[in-house]
Protein backbone atom coordinates (compact mmCIF):
# COMPACT_ATOMS: atom_id res chain seq x y z
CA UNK A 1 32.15 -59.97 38.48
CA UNK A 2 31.36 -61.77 35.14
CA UNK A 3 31.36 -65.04 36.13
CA UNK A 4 29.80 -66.43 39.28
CA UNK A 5 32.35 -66.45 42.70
CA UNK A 6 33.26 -69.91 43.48
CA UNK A 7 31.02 -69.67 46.55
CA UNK A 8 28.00 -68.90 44.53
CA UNK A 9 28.52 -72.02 42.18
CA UNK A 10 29.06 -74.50 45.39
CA UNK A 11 25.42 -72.46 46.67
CA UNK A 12 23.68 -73.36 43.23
CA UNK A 13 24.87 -76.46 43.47
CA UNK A 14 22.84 -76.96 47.05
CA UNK A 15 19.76 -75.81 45.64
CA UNK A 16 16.12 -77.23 44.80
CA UNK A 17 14.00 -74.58 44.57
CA UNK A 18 10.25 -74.15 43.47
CA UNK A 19 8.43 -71.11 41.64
CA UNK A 20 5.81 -68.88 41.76
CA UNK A 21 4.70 -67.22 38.77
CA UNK A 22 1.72 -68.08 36.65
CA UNK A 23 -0.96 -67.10 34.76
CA UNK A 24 -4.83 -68.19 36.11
CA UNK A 25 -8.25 -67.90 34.68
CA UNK A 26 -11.17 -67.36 36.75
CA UNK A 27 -14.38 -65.22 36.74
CA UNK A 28 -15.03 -65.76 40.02
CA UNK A 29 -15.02 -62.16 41.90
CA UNK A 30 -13.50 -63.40 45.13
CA UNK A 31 -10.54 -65.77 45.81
CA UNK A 32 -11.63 -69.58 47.38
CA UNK A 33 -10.47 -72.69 48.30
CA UNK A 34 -7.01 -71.16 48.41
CA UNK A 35 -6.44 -71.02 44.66
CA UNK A 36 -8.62 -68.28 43.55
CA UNK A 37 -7.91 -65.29 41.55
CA UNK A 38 -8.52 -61.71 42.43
CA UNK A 39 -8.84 -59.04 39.65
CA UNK A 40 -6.47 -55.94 40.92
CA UNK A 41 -7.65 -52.80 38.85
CA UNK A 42 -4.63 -50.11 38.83
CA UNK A 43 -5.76 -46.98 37.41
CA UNK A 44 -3.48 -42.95 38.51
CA UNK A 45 -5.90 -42.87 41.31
CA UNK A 46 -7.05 -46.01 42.30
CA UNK A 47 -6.28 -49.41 43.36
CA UNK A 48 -9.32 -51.77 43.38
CA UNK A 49 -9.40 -55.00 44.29
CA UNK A 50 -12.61 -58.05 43.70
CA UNK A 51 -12.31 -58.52 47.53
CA UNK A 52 -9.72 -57.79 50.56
CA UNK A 53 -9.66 -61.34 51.84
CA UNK A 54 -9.04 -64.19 51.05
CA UNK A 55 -8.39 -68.32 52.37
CA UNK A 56 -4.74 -69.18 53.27
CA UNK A 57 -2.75 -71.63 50.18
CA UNK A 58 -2.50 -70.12 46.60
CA UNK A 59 -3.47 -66.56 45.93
CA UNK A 60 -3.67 -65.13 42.50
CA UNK A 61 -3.74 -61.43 41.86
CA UNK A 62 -4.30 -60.48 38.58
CA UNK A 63 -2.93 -57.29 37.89
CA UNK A 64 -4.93 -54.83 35.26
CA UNK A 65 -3.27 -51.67 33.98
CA UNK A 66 -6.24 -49.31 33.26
CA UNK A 67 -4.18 -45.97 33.90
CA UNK A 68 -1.66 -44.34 32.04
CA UNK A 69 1.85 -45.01 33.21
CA UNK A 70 3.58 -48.14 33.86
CA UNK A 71 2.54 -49.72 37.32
CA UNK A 72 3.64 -52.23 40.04
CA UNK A 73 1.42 -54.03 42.72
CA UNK A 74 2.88 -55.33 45.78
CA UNK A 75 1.59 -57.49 48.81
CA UNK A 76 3.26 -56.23 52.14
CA UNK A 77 3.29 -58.03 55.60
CA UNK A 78 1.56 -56.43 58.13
CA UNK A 79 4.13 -53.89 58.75
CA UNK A 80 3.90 -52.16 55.06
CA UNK A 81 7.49 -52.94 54.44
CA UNK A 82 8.49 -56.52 54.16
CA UNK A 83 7.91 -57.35 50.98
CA UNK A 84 5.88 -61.04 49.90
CA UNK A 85 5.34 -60.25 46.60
CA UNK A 86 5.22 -58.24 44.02
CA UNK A 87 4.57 -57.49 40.30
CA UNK A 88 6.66 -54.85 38.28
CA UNK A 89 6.23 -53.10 34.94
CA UNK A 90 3.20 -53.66 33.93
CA UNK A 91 2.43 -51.37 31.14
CA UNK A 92 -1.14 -49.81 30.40
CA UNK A 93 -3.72 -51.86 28.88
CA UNK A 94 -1.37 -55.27 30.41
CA UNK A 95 -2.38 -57.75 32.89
CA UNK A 96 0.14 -59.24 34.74
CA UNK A 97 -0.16 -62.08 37.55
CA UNK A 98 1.45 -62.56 40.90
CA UNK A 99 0.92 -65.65 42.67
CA UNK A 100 1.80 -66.10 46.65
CA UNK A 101 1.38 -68.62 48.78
CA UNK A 102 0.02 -67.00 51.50
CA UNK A 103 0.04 -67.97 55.17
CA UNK A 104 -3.02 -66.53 57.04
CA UNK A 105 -2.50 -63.38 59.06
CA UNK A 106 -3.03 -59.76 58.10
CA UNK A 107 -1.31 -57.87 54.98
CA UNK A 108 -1.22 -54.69 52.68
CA UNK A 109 -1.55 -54.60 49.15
CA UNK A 110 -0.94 -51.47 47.19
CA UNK A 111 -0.77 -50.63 43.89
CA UNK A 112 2.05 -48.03 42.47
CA UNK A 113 1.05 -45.90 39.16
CA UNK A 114 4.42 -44.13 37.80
CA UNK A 115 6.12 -47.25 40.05
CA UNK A 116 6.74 -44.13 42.48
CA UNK A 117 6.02 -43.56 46.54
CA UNK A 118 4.38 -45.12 48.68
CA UNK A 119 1.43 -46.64 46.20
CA UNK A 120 -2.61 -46.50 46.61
CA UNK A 121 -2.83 -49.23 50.21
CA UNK A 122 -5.36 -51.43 51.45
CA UNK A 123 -5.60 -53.72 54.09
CA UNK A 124 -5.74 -57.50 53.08
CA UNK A 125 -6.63 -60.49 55.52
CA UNK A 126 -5.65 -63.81 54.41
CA UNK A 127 -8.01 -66.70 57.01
CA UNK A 128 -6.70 -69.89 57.61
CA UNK A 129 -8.33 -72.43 55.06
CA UNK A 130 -6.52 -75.04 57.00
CA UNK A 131 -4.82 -76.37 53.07
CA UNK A 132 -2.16 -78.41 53.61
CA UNK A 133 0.86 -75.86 52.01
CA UNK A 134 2.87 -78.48 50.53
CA UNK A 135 3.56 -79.28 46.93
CA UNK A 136 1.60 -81.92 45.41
CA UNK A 137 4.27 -84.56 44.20
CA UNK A 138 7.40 -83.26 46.88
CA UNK A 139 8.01 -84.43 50.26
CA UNK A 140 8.23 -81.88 52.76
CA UNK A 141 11.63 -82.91 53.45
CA UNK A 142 13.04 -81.86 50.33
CA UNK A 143 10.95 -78.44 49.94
CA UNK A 144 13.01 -77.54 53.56
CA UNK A 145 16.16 -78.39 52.21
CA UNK A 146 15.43 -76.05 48.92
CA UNK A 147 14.22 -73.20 51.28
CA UNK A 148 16.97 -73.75 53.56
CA UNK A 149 20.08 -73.94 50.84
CA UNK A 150 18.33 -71.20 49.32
CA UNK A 151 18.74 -68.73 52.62
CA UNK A 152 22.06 -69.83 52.99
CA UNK A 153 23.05 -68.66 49.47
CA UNK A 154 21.31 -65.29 50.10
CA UNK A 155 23.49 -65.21 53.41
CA UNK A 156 26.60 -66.13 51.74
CA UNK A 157 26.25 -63.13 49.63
CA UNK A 158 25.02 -60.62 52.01
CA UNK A 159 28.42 -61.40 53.97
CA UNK A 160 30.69 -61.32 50.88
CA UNK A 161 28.82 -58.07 50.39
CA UNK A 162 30.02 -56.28 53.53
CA UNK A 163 33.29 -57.34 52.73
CA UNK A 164 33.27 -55.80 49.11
CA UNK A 165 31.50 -53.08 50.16
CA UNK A 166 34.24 -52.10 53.33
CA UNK A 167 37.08 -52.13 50.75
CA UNK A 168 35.23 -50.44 48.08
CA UNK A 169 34.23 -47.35 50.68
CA UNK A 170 37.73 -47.56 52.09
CA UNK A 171 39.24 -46.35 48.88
CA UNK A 172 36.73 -43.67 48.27
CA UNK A 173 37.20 -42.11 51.96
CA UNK A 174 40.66 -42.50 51.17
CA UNK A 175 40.27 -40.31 47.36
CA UNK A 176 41.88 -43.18 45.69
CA UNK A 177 39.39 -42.69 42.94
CA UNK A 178 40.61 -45.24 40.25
CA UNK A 179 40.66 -48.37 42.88
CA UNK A 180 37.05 -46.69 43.73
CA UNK A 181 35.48 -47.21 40.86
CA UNK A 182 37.33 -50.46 39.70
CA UNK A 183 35.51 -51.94 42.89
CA UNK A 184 32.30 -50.34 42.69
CA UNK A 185 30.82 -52.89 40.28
CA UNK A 186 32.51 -55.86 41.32
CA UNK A 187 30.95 -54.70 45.18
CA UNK A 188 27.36 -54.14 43.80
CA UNK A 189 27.25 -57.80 41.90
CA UNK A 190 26.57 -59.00 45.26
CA UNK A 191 23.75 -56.86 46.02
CA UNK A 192 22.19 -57.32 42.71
CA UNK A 193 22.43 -61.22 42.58
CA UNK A 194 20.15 -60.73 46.02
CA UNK A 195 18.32 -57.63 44.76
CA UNK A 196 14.65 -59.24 45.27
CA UNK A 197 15.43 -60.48 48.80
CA UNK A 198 17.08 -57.15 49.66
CA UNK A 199 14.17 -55.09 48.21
CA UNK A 200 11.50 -57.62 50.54
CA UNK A 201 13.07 -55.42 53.41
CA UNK A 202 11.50 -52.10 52.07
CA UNK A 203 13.16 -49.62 54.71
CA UNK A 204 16.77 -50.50 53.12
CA UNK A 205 16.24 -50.67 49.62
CA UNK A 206 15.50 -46.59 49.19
CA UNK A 207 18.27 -46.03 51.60
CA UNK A 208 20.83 -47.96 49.74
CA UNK A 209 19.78 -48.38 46.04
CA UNK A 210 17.71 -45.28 45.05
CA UNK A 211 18.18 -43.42 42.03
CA UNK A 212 18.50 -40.10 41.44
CA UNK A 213 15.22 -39.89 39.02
CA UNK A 214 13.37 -41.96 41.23
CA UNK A 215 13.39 -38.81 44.46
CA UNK A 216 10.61 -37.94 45.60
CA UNK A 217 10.51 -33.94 46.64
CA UNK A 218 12.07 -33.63 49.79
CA UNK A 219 13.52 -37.02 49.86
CA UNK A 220 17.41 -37.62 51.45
CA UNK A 221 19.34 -39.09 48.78
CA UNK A 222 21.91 -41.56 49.95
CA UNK A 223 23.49 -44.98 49.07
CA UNK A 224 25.57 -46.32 45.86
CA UNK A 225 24.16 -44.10 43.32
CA UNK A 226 24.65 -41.24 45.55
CA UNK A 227 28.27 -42.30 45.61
CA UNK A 228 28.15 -43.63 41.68
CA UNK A 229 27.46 -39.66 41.03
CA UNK A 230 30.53 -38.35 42.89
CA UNK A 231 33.11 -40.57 41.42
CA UNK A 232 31.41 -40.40 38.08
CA UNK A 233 30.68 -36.58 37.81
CA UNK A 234 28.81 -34.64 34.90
CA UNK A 235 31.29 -32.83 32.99
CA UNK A 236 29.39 -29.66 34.74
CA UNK A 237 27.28 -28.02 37.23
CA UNK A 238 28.23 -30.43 40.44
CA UNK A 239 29.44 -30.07 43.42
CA UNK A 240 32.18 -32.72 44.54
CA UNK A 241 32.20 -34.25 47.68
CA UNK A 242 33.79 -32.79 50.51
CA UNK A 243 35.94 -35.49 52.92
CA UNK A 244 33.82 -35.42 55.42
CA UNK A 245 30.39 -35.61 53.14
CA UNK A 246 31.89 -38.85 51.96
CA UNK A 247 32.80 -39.89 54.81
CA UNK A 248 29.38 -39.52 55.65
CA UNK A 249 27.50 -40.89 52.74
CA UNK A 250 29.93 -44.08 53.00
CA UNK A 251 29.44 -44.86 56.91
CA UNK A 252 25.90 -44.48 56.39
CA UNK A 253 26.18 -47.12 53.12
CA UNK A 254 28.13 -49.46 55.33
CA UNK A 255 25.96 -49.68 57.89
CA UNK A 256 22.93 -50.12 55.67
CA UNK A 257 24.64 -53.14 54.28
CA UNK A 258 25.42 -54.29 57.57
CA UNK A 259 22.36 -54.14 58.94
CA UNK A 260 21.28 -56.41 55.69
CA UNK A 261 23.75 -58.81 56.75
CA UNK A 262 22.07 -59.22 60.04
CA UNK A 263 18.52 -60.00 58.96
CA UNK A 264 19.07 -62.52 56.50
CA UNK A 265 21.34 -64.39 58.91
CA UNK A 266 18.00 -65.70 60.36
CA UNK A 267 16.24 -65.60 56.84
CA UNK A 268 13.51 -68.16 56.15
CA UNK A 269 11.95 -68.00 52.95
CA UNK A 270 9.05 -70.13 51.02
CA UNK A 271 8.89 -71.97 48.08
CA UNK A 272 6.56 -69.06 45.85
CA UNK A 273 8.93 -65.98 47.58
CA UNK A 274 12.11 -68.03 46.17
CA UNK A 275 10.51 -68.08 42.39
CA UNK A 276 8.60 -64.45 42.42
CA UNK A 277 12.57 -63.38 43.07
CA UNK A 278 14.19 -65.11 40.50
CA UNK A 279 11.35 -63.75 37.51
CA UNK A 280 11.57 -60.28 39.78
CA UNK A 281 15.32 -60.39 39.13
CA UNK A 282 14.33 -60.45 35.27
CA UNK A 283 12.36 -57.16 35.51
CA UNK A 284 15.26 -55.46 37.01
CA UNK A 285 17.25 -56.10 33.98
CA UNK A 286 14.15 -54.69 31.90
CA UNK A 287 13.09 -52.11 33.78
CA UNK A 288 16.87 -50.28 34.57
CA UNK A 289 19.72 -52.07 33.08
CA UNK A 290 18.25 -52.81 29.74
CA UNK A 291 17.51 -48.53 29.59
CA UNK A 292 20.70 -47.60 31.18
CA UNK A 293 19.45 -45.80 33.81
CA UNK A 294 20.53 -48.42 36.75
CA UNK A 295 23.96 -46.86 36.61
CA UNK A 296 23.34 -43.78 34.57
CA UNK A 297 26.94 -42.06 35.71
CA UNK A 298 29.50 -44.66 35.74
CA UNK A 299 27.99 -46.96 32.61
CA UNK A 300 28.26 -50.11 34.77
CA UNK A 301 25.12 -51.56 33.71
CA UNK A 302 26.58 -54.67 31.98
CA UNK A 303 27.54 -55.87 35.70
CA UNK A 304 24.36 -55.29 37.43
CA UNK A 305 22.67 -57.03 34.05
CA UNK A 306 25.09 -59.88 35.09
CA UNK A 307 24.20 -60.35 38.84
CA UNK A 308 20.89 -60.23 37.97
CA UNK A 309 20.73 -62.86 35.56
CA UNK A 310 23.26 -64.70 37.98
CA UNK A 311 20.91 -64.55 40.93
CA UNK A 312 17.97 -66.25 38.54
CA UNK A 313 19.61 -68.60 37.12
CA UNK A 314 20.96 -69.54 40.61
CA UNK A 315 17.39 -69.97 41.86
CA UNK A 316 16.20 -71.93 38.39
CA UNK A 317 18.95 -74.46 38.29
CA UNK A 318 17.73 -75.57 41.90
CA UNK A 319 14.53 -75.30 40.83
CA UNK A 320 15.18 -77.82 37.57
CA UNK A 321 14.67 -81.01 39.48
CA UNK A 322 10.99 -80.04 40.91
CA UNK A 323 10.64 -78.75 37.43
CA UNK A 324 11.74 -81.46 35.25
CA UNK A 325 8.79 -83.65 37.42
CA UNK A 326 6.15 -81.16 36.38
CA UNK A 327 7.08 -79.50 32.82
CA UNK A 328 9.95 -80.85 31.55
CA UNK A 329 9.20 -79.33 28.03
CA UNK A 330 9.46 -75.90 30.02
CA UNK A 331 12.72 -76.54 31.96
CA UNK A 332 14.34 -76.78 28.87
CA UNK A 333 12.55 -73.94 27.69
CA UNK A 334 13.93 -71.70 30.45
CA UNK A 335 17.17 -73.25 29.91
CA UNK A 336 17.29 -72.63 26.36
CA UNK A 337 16.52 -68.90 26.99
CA UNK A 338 19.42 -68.88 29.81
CA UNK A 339 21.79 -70.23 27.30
CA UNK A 340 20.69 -67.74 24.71
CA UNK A 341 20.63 -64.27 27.31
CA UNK A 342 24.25 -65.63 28.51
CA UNK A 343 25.29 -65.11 25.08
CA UNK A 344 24.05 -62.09 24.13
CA UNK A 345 25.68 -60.57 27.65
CA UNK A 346 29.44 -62.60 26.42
CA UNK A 347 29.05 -60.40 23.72
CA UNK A 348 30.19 -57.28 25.25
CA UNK A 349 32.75 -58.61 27.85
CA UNK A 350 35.86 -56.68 28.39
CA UNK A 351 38.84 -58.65 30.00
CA UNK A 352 37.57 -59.31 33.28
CA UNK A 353 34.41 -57.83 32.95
CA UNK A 354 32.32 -55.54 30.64
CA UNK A 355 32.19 -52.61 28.22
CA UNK A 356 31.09 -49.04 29.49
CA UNK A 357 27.10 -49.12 28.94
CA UNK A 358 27.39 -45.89 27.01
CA UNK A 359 28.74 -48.06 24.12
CA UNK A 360 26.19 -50.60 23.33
CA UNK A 361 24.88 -49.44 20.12
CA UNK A 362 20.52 -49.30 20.43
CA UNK A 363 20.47 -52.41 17.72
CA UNK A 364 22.42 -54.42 20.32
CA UNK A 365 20.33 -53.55 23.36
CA UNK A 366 17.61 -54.26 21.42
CA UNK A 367 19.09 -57.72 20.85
CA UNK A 368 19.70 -58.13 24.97
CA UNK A 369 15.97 -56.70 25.79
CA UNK A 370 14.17 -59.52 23.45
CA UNK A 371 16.72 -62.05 24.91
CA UNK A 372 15.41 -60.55 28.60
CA UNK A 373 12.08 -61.26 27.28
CA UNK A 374 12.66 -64.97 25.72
CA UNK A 375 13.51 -65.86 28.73
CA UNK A 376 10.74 -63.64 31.25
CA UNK A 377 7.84 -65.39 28.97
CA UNK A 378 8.70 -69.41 30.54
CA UNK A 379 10.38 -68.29 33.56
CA UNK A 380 7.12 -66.48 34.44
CA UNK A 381 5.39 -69.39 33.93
CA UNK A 382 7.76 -71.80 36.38
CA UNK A 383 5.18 -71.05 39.90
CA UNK A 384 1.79 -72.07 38.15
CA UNK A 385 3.91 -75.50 36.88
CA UNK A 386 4.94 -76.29 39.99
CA UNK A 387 2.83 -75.04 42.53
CA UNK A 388 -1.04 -74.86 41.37
């Protein structure tokens, strides 16, 4: 898994993508004309918002830590699960953005102190301003075919990711413990270069990527950390397996990722969904990888890191040519910080793939989180350049 699969490099070759990230200044209290902003207050108790509605076209939530822990802030369909956008990490005193285009219809915004549960909800309407939601400067024709290569990527690794994932449970049932965990990374590099667009269906990601640290009390704890913890075992104090509880914990993983497989095969995505994934992809590397708690048992980090930074750089490089119209000084920018992240990562390769986690001294992580960041700062900025 530590370079891209052939069939991932033909899918980033398809792509023209557009962003949605930005920062906005307004002290207007509610959101109009489609492009206004709307001041989200997070505190341990509270989730306020300047208003609850707003007109369809460019929405700007900015984000305003006022509690203690780190937060996240997330706009939900109507359902509360599907995922349209979202903001993560946003450390007390910050303000982050999150910009959405946002068709009209009803939605759910909630804000998540500890980035834990459920979150504080509210209901959101977005009315139809009747904006015309294309991108000043691109024909319609080319924003479809950047939406459409960009679903067919996603689908060509969901697929590949049922396949991994069969022969990587198939040698676990069977006890073969070394093939196990030689395929365990290589299997989750799919998931995690489609991590975002996995996560936007929020009844599978707890199911299949939940950490241990992350349960909430009474919580079933299943998917590939679940299994990460068997194969990986602290040196005391747990329980292995039994054949038939991993038989268990891997049909149920299966047909999670399955089930994944089958909604994205009729996947449509937008232009600002695209982008929020590809910076949202960034904060997975800072918010687990970068700490070492993604894959706290087996050390695998490195590989997830990888996918990650795969997965957005898939979704920049189509991106580029949109870019390149509108800020070419920050194309290059993003690409510079690309180049520079890559580097860090080749750093710690291992034959085919990467060193155990546990190795990486702190002065090196340290040199991979403020790469992570070089390249978050531009990267956030990609939506705003392109879009507003």
């Amino acid at each position: 898994m530590s370079r891209l699969p052939l069939a991932v490099t033909a899918a980033a070759a398809l792509l023209t993508l557009g962003a949605c990230s930005g920062l906005t200044e307004s002290n207007t209290p509610t959101a109009q004309d489609g492009d206004g902003t709307i001041a989200v207050e997070s505190t341990a108790d509270g989730c306020e918002l300047t208003t609850t509605e707003a007109p369809s076209g460019n929405v700007v939530f900015e984000v305003t830590n006022a509690g203690d822990e780190v937060t996240e802030f997330y706009l939900y369909g109507d359902d509360g699960l599907r995922i349209v956008g979202e903001v993560e990490n946003v450390g007390p005193g910050l303000t982050r953005d999150l910009v959405v285009r946002a068709e009209p219809g009803s939605y759910v915004t909630a804000c998540k102190p500890g980035m834990k549960g459920e979150g504080i909800r509210a209901d959101f309407t977005v009315t139809d301003s009747g904006e015309d939601a294309g991108i000043e400067g691109v024909d319609q024709e080319t924003i479809d075919a950047a939406t459409d290569a960009y679903a067919a990527y996603v689908r060509d690794q969901a697929r590949t990711l049922v396949g991994e994932t069969e022969a990587f449970l198939a040698a676990y049932r069977a006890g073969d413990d070394d093939r196990a965990r030689a395929l365990y990374p290589q299997a989750r590099g799919y998931w995690e270069r489609i991590e975002t667009v996995a996560e936007s269906f929020g009844d599978l990601d707890p199911k299949m990527d939940l950490r241990e640290a992350d349960l909430e009390p009474g919580q079933e704890w299943t998917g590939w950390h679940r299994i990460e913890k068997d194969l990986w075992p602290p040196a005391s104090g747990y329980a292995a397996l039994t054949p038939e509880k991993r038989t268990t914990y891997a049909e149920d993983l299966l047909a999670n990722t399955r089930t994944l497989d089958e909604r994205v095969q009729d996947l449509e995505v937008t232009v600002d969904q695209i982008s929020n994934g590809s910076k949202g992809l960034l904060d997975e590397v800072a918010t687990g990888k970068i700490t070492g708690e993604e894959d706290i048992w087996s050390h695998t980090d490195l590989y997830d890191f990888q996918a990650n930074v795969d997965g957005a750089r898939v979704a920049y490089e189509g991106l580029k040519p949109l870019l390149e119209v509108k800020d070419a000084g920050l194309s290059q920018q993003i690409s510079s910080a690309f180049e520079a992240l890559q580097a860090e990562l080749d750093e710690h390769r291992q034959g085919d793939g990467f060193v155990s986690y546990d190795t990486v001294t702190e002065p090196e992580r340290k040199r991979l989180s403020d790469a992570v960041n070089t390249l978050a700062e531009p990267l956030s900025q990609m939506t705003a350049a392109i879009t507003l």
